[in-house]
N, C-alpha and C. Protein backbone atom coordinates (compact mmCIF):
# COMPACT_ATOMS: atom_id res chain seq x y z
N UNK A 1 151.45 108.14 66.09
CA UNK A 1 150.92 109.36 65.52
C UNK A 1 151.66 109.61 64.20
N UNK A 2 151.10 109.89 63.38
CA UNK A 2 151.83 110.27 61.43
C UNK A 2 150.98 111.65 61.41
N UNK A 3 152.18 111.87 60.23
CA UNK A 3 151.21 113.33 59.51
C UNK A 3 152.22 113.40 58.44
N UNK A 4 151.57 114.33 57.61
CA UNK A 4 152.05 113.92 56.18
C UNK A 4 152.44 115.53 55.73
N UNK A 5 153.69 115.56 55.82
CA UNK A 5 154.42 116.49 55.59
C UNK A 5 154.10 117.96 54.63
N UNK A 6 153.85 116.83 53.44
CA UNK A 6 153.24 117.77 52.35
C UNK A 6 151.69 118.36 52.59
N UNK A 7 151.06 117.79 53.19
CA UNK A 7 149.80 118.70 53.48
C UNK A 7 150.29 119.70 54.45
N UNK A 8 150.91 119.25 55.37
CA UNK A 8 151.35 120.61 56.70
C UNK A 8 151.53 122.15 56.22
N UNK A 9 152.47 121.24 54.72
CA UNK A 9 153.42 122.84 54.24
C UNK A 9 152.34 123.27 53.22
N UNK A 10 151.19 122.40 52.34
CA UNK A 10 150.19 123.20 52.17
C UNK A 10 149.72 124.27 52.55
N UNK A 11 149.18 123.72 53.42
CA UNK A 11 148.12 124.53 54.62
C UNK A 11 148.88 125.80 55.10
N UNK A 12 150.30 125.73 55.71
CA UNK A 12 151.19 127.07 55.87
C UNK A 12 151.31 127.53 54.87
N UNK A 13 151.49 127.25 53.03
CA UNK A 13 151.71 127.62 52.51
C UNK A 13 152.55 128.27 52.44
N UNK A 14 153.87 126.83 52.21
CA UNK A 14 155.22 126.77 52.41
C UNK A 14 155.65 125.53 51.00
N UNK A 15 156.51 126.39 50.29
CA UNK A 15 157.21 125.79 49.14
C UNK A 15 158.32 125.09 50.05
N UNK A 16 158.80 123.86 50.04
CA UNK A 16 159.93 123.23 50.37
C UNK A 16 160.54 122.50 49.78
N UNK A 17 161.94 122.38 49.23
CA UNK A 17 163.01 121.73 48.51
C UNK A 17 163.03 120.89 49.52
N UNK A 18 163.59 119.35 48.46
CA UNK A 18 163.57 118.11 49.16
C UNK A 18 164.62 118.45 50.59
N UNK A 19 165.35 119.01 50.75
CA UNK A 19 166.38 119.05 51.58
C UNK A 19 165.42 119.39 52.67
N UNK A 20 164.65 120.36 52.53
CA UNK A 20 164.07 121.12 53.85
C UNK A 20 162.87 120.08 54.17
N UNK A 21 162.60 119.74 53.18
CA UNK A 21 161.22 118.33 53.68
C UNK A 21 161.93 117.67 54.68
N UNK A 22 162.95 117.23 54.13
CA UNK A 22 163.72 115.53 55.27
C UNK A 22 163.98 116.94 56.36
N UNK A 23 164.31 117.46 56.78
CA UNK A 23 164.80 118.53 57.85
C UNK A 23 163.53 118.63 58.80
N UNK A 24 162.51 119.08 58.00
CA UNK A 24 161.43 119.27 58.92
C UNK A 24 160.56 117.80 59.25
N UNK A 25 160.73 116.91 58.14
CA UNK A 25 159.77 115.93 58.35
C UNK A 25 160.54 114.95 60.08
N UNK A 26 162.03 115.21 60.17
CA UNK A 26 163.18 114.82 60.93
C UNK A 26 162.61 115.24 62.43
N UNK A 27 162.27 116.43 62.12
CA UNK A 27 162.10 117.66 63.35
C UNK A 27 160.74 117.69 64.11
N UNK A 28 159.71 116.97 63.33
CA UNK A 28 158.51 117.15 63.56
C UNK A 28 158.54 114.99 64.19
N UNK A 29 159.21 114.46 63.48
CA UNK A 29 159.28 113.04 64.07
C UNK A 29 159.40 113.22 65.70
N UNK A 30 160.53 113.66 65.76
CA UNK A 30 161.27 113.97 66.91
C UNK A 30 160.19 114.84 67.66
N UNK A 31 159.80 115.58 67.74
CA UNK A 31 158.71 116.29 68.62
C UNK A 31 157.45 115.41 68.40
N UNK A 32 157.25 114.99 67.90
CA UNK A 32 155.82 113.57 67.70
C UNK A 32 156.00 112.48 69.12
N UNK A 33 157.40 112.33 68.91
CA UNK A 33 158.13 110.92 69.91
C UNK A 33 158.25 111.19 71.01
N UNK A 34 158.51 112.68 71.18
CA UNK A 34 158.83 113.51 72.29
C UNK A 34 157.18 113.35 73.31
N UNK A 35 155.89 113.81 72.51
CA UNK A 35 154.67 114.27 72.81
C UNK A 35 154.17 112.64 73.21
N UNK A 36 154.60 111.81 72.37
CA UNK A 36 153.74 110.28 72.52
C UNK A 36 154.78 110.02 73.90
N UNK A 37 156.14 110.02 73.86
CA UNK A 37 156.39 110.01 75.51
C UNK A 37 156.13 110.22 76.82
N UNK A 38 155.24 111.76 76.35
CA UNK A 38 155.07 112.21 77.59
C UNK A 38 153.27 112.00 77.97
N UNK A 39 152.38 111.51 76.53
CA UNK A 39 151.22 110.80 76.88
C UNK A 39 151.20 109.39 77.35
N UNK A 40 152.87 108.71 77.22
CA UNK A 40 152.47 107.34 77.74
C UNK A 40 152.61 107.57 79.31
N UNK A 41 153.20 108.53 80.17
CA UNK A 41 153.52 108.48 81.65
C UNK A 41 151.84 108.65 82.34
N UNK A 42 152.50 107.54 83.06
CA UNK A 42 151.09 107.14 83.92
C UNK A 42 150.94 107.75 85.16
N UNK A 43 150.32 108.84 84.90
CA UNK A 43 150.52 109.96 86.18
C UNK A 43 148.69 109.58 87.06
N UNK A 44 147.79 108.40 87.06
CA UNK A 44 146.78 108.43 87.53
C UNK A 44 146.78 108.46 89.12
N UNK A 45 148.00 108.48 89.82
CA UNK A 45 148.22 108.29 91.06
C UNK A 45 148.56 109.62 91.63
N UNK A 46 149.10 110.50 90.98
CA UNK A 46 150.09 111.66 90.96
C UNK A 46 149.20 112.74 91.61
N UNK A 47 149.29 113.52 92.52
CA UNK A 47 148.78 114.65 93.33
C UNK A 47 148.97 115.98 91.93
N UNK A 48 148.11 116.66 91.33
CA UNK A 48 147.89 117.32 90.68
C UNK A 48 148.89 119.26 91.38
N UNK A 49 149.87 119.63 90.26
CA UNK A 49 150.75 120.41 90.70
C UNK A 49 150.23 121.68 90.09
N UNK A 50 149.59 122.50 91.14
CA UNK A 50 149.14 123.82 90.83
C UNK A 50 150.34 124.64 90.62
N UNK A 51 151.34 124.66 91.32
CA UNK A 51 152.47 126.00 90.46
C UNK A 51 153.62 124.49 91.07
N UNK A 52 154.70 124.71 90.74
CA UNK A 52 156.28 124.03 90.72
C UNK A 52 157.12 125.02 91.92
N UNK A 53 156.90 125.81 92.13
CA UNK A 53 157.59 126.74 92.91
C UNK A 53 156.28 126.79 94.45
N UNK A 54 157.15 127.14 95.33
CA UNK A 54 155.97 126.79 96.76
C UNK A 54 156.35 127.90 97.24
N UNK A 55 157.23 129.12 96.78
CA UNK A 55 157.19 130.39 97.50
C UNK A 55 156.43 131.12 96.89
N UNK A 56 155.51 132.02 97.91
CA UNK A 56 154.43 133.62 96.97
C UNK A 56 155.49 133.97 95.96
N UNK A 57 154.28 134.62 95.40
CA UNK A 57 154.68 134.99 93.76
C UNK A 57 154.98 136.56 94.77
N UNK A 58 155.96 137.01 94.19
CA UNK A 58 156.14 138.46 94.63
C UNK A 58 155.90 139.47 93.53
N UNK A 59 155.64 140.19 93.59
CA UNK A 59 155.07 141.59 92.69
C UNK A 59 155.76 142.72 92.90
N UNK A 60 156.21 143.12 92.00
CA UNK A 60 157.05 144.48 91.61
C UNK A 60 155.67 145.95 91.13
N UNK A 61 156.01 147.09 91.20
CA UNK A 61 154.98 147.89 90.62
C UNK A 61 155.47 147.66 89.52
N UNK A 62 154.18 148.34 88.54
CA UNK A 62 154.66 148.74 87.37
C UNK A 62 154.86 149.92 87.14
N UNK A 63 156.58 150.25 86.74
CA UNK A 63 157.18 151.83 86.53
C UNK A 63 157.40 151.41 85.65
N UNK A 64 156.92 152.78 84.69
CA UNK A 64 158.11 152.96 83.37
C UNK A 64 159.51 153.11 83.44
N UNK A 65 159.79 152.37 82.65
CA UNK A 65 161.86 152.26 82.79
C UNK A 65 162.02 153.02 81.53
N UNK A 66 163.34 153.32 81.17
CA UNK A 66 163.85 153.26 79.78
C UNK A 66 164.03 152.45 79.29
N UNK A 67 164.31 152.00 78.14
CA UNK A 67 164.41 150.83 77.00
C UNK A 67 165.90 150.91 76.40
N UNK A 68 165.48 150.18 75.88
CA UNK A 68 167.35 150.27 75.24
C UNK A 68 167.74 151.04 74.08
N UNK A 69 169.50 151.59 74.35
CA UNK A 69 169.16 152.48 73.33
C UNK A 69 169.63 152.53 71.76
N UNK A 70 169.78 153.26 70.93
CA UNK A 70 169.78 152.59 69.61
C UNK A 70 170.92 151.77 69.53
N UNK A 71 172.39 152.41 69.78
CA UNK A 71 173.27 152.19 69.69
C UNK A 71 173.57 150.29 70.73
N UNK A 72 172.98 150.22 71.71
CA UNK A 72 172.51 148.82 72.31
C UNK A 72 171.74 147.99 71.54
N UNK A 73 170.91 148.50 70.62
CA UNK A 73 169.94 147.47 69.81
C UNK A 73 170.95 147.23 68.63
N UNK A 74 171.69 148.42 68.24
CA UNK A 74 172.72 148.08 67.20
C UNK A 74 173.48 146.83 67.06
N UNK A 75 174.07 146.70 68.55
CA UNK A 75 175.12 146.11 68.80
C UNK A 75 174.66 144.73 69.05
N UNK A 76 173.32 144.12 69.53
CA UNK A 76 172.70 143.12 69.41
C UNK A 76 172.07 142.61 68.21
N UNK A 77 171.84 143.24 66.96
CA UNK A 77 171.21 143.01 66.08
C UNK A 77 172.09 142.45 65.02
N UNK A 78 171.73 141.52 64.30
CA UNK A 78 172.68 141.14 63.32
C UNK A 78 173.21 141.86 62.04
N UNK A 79 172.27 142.82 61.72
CA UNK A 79 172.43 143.51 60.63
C UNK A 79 171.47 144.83 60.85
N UNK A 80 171.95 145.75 60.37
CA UNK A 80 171.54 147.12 60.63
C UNK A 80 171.26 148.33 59.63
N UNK A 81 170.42 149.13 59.08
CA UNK A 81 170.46 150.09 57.70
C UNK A 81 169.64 150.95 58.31
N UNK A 82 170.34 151.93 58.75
CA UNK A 82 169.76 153.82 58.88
C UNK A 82 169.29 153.05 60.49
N UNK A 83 167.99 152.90 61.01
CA UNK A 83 167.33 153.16 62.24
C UNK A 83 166.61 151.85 61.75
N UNK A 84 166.83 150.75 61.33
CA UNK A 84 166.03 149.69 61.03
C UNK A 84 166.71 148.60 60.78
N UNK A 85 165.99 147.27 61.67
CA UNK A 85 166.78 145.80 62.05
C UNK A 85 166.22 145.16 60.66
N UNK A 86 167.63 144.82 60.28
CA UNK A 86 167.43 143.84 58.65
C UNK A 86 167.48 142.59 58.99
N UNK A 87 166.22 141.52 58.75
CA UNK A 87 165.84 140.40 58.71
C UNK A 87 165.34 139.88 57.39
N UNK A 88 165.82 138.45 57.58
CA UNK A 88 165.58 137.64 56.34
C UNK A 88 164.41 138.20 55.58
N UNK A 89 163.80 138.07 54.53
CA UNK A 89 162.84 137.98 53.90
C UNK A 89 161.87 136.71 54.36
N UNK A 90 160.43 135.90 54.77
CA UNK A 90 160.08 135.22 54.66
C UNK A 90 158.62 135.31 54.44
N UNK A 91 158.20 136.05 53.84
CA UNK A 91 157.00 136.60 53.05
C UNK A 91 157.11 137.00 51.67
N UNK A 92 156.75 136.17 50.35
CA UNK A 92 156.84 136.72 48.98
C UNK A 92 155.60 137.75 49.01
N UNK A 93 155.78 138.71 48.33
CA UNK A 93 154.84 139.79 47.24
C UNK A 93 153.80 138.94 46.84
């Protein structure tokens, strides 16, 4: 399986410096090799697995809980200004 890097980041319409090409073109090999691995296993014998787990699914109601509170989202968040989580930029104007 191939694919050609520079059309991908077309289509997302994604500018990439050579550095980030070899990074992703690296990353996307590796998940290619990963996917052609798991189409070569010859499962034509194999009893077909409706769930992985063989105990009932158990069910909780649904209650409203509380959520977490600012000062908890604070403390998990990497960066913080007034009541709002500061994340990278990855959308230009």
């Amino acid at each position: 399986m191939s694919f050609n890097i520079n059309h991908i980041a077309r289509l997302a319409h994604l500018e990439l410096k050579e550095e980030e090409r070899k990074k992703l073109t690296d990353s996307m090999d590796n998940i290619l090799h990963f996917v052609e691995t798991i189409a070569s296993i010859d499962v034509e014998n194999q009893e077909p697995i409706v769930r992985s787990i063989s105990a009932p699914l158990s069910m909780r109601k649904d209650i409203a809980q509380d959520g977490l509170t600012t000062k908890e989202i604070k403390r998990n968040a990497p960066e913080f200004d007034d009541n709002y989580i500061i994340v990278p930029q990855i959308i230009k104007k």
